[in-house]
N, C-alpha and C. Protein backbone atom coordinates (compact mmCIF):
# COMPACT_ATOMS: atom_id res chain seq x y z
N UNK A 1 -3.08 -72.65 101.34
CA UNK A 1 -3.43 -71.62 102.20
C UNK A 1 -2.30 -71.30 103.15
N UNK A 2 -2.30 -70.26 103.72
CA UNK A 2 -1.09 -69.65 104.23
C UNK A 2 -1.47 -69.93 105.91
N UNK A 3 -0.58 -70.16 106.63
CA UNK A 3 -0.72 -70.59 107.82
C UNK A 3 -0.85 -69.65 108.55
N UNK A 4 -1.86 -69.72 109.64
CA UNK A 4 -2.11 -68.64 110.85
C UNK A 4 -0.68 -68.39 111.31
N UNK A 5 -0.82 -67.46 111.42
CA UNK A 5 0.53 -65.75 112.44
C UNK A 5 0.28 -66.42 113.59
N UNK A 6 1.77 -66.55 113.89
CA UNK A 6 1.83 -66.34 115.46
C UNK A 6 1.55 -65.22 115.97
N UNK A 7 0.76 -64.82 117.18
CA UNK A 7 0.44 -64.20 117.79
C UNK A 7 1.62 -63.81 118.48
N UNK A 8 3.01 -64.57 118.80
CA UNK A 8 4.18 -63.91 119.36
C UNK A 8 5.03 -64.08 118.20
N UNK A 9 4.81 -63.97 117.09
CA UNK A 9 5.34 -63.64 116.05
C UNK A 9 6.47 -62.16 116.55
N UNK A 10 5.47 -61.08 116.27
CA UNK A 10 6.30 -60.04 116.82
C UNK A 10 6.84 -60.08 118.12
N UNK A 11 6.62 -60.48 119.08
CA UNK A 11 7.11 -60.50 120.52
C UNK A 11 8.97 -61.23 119.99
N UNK A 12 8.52 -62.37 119.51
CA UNK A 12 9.86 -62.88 119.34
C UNK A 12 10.61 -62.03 118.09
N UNK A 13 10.14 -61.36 117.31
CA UNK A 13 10.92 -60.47 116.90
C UNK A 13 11.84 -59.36 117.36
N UNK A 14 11.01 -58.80 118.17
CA UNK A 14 11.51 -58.00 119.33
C UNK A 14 12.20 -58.37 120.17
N UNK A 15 12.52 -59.58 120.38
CA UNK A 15 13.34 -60.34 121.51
C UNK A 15 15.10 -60.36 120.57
N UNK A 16 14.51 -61.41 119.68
CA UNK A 16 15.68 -61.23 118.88
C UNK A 16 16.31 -59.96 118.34
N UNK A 17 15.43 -58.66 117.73
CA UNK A 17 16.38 -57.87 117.57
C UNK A 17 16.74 -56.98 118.89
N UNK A 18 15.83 -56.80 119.96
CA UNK A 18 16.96 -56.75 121.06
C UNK A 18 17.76 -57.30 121.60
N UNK A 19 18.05 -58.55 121.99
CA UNK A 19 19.55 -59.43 121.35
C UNK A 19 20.41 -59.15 120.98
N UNK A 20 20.06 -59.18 119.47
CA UNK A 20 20.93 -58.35 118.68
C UNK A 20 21.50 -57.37 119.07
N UNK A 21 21.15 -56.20 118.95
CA UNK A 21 21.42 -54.70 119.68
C UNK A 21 22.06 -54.74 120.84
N UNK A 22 21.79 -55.94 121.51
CA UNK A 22 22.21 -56.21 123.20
C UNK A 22 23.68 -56.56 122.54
N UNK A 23 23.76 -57.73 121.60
CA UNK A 23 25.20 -58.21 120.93
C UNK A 23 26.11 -57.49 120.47
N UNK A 24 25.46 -56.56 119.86
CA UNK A 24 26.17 -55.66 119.18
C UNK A 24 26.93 -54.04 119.72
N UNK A 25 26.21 -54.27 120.78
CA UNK A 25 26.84 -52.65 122.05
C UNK A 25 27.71 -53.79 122.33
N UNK A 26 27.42 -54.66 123.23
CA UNK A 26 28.63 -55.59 123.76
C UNK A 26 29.95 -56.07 123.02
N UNK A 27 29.37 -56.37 121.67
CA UNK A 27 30.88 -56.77 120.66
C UNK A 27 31.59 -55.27 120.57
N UNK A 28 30.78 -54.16 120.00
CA UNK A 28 31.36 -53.06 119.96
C UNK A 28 32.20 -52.80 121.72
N UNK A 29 31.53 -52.62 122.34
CA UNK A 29 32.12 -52.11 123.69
C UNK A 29 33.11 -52.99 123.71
N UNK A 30 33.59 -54.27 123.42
CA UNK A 30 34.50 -55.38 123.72
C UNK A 30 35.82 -54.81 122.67
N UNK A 31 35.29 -54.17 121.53
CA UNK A 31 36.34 -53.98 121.06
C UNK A 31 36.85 -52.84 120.80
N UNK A 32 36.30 -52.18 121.85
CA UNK A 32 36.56 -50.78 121.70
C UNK A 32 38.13 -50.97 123.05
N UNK A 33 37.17 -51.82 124.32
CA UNK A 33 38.23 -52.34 125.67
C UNK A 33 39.70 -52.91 125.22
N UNK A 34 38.99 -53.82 123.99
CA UNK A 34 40.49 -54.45 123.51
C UNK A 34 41.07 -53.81 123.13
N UNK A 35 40.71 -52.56 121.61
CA UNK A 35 41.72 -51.50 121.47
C UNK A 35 42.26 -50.82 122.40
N UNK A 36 41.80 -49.99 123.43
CA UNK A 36 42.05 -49.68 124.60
C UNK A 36 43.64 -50.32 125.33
N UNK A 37 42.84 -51.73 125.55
CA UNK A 37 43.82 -52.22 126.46
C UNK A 37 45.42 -52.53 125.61
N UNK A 38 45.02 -52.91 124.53
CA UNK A 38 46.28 -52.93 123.18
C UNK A 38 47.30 -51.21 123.28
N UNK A 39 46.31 -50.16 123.26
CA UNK A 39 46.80 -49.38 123.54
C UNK A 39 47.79 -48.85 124.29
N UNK A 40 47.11 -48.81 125.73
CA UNK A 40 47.88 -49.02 126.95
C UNK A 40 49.20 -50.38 127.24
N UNK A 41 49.18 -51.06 126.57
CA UNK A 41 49.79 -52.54 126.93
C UNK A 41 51.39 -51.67 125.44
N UNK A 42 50.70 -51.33 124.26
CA UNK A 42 51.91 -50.48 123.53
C UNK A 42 52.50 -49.43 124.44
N UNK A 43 51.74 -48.68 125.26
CA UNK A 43 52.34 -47.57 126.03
C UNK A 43 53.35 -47.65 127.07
N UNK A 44 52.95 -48.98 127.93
CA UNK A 44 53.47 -49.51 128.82
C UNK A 44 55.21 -50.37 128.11
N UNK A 45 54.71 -50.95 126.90
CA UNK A 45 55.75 -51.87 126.46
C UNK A 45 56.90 -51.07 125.81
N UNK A 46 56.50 -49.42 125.36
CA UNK A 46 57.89 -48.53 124.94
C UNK A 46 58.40 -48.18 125.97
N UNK A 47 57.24 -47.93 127.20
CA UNK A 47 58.22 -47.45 128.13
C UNK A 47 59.14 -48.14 129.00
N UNK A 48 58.76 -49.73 129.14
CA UNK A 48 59.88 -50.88 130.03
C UNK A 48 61.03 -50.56 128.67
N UNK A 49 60.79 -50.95 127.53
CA UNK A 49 61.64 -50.84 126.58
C UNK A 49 62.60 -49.67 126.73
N UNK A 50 61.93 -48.11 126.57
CA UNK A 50 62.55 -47.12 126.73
C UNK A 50 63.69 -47.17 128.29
N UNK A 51 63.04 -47.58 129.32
CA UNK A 51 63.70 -47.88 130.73
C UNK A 51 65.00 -48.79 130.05
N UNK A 52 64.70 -50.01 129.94
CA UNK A 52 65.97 -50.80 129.32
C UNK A 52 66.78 -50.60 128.78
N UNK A 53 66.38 -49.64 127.91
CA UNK A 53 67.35 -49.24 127.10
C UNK A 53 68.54 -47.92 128.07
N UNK A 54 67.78 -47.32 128.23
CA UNK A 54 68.38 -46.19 129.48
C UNK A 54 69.37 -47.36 130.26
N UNK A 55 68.44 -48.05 131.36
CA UNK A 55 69.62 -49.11 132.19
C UNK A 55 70.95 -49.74 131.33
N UNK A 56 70.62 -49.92 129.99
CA UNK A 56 71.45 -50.84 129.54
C UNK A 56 72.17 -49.67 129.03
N UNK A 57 72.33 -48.84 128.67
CA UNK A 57 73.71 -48.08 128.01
C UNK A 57 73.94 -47.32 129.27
N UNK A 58 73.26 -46.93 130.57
CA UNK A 58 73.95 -46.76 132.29
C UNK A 58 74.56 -48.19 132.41
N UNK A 59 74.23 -49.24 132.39
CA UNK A 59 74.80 -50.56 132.58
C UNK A 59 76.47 -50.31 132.30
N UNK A 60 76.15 -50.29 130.83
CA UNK A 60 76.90 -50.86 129.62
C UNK A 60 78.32 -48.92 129.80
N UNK A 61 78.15 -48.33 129.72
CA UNK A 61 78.83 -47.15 130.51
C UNK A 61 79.68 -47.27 132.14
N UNK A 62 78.81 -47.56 133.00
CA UNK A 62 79.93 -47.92 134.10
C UNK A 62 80.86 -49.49 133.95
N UNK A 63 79.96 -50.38 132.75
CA UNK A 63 80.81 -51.53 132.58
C UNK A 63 82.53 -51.04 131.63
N UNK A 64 82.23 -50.16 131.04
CA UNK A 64 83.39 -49.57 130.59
C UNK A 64 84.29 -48.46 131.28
N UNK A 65 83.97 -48.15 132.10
CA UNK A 65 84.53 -47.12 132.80
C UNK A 65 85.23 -48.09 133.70
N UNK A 66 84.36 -48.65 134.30
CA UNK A 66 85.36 -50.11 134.84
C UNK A 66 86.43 -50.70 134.01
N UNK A 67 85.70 -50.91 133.21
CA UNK A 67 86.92 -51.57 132.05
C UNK A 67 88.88 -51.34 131.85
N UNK A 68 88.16 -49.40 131.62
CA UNK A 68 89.01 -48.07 131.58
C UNK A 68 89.85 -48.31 132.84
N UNK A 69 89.20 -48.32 133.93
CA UNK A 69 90.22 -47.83 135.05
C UNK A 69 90.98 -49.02 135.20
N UNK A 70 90.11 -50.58 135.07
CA UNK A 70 91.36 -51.47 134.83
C UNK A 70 92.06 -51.62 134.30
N UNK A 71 92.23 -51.11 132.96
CA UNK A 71 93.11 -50.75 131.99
C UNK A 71 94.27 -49.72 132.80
N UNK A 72 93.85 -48.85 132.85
CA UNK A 72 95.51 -47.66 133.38
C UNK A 72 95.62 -48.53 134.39
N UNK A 73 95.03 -48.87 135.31
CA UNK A 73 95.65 -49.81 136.70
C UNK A 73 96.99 -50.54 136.02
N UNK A 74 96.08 -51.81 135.44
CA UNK A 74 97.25 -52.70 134.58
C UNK A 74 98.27 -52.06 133.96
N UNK A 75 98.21 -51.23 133.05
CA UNK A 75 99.28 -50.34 132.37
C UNK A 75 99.87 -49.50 133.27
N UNK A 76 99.76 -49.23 134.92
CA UNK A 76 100.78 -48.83 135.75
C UNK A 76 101.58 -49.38 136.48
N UNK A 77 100.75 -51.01 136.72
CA UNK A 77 101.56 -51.79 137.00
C UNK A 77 102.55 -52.26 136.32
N UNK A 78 102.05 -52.39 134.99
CA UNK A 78 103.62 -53.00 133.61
C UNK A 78 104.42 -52.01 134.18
N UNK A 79 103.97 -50.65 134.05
CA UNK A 79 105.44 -49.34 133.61
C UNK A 79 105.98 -49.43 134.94
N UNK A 80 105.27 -49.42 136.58
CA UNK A 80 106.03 -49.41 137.57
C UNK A 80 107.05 -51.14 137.89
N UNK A 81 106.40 -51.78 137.00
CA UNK A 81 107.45 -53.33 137.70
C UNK A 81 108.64 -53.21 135.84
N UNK A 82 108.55 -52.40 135.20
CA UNK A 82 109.68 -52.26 133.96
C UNK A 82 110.08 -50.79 134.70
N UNK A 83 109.55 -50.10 135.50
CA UNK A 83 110.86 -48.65 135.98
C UNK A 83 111.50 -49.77 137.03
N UNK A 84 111.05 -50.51 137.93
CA UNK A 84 111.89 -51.47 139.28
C UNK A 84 113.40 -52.17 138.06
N UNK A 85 112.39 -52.96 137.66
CA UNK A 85 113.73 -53.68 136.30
C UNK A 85 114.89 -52.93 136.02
N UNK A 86 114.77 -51.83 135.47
CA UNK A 86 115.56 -51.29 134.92
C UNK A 86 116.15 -50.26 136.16
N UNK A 87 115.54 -49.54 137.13
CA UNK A 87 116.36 -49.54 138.25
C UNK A 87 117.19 -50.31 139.04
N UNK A 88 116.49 -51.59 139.07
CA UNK A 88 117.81 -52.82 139.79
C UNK A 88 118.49 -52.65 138.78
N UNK A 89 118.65 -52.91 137.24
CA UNK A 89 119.44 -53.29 136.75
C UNK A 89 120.58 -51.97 136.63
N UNK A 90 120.10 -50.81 136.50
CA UNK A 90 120.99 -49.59 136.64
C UNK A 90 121.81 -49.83 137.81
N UNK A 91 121.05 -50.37 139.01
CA UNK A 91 121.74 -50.77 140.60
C UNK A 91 122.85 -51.33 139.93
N UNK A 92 122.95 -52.34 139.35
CA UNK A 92 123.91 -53.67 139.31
C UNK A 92 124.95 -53.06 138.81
N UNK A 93 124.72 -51.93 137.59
CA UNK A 93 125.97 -51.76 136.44
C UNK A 93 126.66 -50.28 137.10
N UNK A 94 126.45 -49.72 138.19
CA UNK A 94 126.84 -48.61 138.98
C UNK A 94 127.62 -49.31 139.91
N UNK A 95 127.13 -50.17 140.70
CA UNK A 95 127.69 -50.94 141.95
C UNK A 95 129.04 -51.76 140.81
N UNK A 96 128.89 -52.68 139.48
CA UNK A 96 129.89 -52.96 139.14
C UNK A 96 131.02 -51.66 138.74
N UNK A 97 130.40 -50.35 138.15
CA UNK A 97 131.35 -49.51 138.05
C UNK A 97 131.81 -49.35 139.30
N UNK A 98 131.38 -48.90 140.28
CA UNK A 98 132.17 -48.52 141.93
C UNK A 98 133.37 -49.39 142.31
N UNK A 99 132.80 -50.45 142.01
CA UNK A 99 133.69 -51.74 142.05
C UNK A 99 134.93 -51.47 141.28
N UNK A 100 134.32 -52.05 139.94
CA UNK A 100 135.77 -51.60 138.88
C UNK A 100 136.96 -50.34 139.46
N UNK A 101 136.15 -49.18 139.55
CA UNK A 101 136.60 -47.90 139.85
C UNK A 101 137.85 -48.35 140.84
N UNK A 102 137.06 -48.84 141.65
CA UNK A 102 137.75 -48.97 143.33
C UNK A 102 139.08 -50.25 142.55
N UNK A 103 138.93 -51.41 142.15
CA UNK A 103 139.82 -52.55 141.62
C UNK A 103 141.02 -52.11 141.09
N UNK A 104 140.47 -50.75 140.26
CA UNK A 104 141.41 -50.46 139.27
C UNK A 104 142.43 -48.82 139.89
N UNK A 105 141.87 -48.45 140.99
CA UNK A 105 142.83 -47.60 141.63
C UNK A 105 142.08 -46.10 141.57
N UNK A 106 141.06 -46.37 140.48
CA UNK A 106 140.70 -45.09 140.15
C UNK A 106 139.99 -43.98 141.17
N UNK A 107 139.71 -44.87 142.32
CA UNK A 107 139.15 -44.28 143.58
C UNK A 107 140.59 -44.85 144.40
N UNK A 108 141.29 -44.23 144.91
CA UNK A 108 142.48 -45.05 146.02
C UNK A 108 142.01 -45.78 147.26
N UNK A 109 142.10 -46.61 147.54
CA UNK A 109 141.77 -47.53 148.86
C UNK A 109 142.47 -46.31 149.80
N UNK A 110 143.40 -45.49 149.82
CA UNK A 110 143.76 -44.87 151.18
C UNK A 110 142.59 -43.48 151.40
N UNK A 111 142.27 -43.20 149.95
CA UNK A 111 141.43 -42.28 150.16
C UNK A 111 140.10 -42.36 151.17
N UNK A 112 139.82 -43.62 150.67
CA UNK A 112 139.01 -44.23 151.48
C UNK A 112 138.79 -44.37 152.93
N UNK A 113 140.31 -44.95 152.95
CA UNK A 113 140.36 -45.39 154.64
C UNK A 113 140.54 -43.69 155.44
N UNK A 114 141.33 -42.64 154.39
CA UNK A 114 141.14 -41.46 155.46
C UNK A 114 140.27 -40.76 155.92
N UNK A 115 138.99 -41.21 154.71
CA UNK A 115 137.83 -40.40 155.37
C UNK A 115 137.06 -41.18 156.17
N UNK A 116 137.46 -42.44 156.37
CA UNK A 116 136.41 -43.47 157.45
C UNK A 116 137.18 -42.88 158.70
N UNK A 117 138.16 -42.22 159.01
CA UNK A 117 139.16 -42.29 160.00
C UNK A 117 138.19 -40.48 160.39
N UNK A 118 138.49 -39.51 159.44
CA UNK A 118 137.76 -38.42 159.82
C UNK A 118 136.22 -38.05 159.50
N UNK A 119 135.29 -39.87 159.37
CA UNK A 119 134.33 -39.38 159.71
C UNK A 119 134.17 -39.85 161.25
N UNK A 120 134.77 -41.02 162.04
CA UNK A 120 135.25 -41.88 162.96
C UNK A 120 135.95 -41.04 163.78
N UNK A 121 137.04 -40.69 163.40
CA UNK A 121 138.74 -40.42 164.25
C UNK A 121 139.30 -41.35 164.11
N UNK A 122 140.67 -40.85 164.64
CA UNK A 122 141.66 -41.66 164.04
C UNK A 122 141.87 -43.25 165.02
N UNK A 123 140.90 -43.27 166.08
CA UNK A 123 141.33 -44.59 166.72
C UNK A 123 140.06 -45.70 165.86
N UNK A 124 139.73 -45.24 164.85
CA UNK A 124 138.73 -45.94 164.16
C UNK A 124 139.22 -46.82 163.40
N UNK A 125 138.75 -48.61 163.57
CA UNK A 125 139.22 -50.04 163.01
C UNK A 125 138.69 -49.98 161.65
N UNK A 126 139.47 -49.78 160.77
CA UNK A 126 138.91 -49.82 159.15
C UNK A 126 139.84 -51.00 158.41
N UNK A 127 138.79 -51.45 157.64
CA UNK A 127 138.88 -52.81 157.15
C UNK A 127 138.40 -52.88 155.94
N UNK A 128 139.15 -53.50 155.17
CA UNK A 128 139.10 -53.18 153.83
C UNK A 128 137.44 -54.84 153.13
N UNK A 129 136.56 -53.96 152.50
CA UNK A 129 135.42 -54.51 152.74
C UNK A 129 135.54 -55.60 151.32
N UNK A 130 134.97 -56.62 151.34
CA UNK A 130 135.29 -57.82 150.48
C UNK A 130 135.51 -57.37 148.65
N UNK A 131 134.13 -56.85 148.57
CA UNK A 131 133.75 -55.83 147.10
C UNK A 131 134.48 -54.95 146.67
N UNK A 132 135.59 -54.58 147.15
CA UNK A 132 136.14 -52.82 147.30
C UNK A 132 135.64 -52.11 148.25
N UNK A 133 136.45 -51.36 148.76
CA UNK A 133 136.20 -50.31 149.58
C UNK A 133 136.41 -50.73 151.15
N UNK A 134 135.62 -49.50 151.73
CA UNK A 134 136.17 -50.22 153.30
C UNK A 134 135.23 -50.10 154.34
N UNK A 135 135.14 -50.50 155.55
CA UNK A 135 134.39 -50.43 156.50
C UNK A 135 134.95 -49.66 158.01
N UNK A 136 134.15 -48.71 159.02
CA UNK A 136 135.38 -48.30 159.97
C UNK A 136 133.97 -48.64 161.06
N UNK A 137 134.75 -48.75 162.30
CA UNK A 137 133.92 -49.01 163.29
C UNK A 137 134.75 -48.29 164.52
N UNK A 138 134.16 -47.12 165.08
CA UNK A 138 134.71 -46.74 166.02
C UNK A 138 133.15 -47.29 167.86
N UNK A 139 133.32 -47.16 168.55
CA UNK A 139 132.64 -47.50 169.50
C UNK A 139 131.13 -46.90 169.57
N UNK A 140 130.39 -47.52 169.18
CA UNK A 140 128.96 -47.35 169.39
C UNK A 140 128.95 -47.02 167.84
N UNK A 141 129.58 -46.33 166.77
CA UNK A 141 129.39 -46.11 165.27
C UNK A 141 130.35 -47.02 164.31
N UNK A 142 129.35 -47.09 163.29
CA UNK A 142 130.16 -47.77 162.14
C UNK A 142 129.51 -46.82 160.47
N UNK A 143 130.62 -47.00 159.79
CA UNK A 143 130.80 -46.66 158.57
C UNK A 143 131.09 -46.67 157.25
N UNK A 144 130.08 -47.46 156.64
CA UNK A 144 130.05 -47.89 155.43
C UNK A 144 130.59 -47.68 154.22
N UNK A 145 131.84 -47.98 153.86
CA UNK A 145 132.12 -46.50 152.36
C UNK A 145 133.15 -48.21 151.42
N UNK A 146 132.00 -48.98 151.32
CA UNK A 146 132.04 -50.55 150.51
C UNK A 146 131.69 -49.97 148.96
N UNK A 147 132.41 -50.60 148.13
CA UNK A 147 131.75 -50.39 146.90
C UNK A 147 130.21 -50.16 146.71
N UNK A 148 129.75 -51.14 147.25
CA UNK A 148 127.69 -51.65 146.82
C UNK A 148 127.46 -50.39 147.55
N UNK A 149 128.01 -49.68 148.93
CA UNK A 149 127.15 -48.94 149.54
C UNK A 149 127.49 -47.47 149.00
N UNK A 150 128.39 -47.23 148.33
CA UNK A 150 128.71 -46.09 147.44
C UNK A 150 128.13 -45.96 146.43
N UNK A 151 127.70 -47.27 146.10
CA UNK A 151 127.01 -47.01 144.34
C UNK A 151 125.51 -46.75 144.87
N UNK A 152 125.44 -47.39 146.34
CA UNK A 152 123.41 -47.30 146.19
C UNK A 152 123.08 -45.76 147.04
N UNK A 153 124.70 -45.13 147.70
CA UNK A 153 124.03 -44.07 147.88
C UNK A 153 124.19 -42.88 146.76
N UNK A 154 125.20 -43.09 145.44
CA UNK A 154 125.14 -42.28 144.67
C UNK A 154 123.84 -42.53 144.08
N UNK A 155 123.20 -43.83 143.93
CA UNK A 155 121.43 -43.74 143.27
C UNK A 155 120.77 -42.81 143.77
N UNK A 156 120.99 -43.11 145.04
CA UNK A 156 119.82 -42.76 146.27
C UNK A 156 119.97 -41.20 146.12
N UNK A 157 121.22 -40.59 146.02
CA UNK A 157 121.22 -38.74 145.86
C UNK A 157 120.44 -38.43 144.42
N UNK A 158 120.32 -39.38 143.56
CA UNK A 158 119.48 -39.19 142.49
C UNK A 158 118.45 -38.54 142.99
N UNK A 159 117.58 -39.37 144.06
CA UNK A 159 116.38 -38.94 144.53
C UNK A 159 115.31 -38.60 143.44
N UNK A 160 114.47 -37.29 143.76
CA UNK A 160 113.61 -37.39 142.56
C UNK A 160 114.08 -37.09 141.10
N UNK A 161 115.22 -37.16 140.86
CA UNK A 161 115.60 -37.07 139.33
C UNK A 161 115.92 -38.16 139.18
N UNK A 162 115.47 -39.25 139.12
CA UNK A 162 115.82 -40.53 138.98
C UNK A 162 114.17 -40.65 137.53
N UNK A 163 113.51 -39.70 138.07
CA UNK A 163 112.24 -40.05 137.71
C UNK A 163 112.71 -39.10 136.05
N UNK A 164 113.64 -38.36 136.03
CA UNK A 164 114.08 -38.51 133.93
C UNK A 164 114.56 -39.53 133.90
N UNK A 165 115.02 -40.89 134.50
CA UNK A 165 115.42 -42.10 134.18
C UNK A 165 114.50 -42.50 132.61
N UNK A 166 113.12 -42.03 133.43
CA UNK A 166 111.45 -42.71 132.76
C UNK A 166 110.99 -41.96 131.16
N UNK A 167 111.74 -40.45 131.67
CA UNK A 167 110.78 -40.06 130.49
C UNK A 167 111.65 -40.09 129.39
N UNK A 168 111.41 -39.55 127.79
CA UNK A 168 111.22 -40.10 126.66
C UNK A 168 112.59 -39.15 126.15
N UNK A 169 113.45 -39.48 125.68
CA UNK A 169 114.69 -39.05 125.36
C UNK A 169 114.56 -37.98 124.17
């Protein structure tokens, strides 16, 4: 024989499938939030990404521009301490020609002493200077016309054409 019905037979049916239904809005609603929040959390994560990427090639751009300007810096310093070089050394082989010049007669030592006398006058002490050439000293002035100081002021009238010394032949 079949056993008497619960009388909350249905009651607890009704319990459980509202439960259920209660479970099932909630799992749904839960994973509707999670897609959601997955959503937003992708939206958020292209855009730090997208930002990064922006910062890092602005980064990575003034890190080269830096780079750049240290570059010509350095490469003006080589070319300005190789134009000094080769200007002293032009110094040296002018001052030895003045020299030579003067040793060998090709400039006259009297020539010399007459123009220390009429840039001076004639009561002006001229003295023949160790290098070639000579020195005059009249009272309160003196006057340089020495080999070294002939060769560094023929450089020096170079002035700014010294600067085709540099450029490319």
């Amino acid at each position: 024989m079949a056993a008497p019905a619960d009388p909350l037979d249905p009651v607890r049916a009704e319990l459980l499938r509202a439960a259920r239904a209660t479970a099932d809005a909630i799992r749904d609603r839960a994973r509707i939030d999670a897609e959601e929040t997955l959503r937003v959390a992708r939206a958020s994560a292209e855009q730090v990404l997208a930002q990064a990427r922006d910062l890092g090639a602005a980064d990575g751009a003034a890190t080269a521009a830096r780079v750049r300007v240290r570059a010509v810096q350095d490469a003006w310093t080589v070319e300005l301490a190789a134009r000094a070089a080769v200007y002293a050394q032009l110094r040296v082989r002018v001052r030895d020609g003045v020299r030579r010049a003067l040793a060998e007669g090709t400039v006259p030592q009297a020539g010399l002493m007459e123009l220390a006398r009429a840039l001076l006058g004639v009561q002006a002490r001229v003295t023949a200077a160790p290098e070639g050439g000579v020195t005059a000293e009249a009272p309160g002035r003196l006057v340089d016309l020495s080999a070294d100081a002939l060769a560094d002021r023929a450089l020096e009238r170079l002035g700014a054409h010294a600067e085709l010394l540099w450029e490319p032949s």
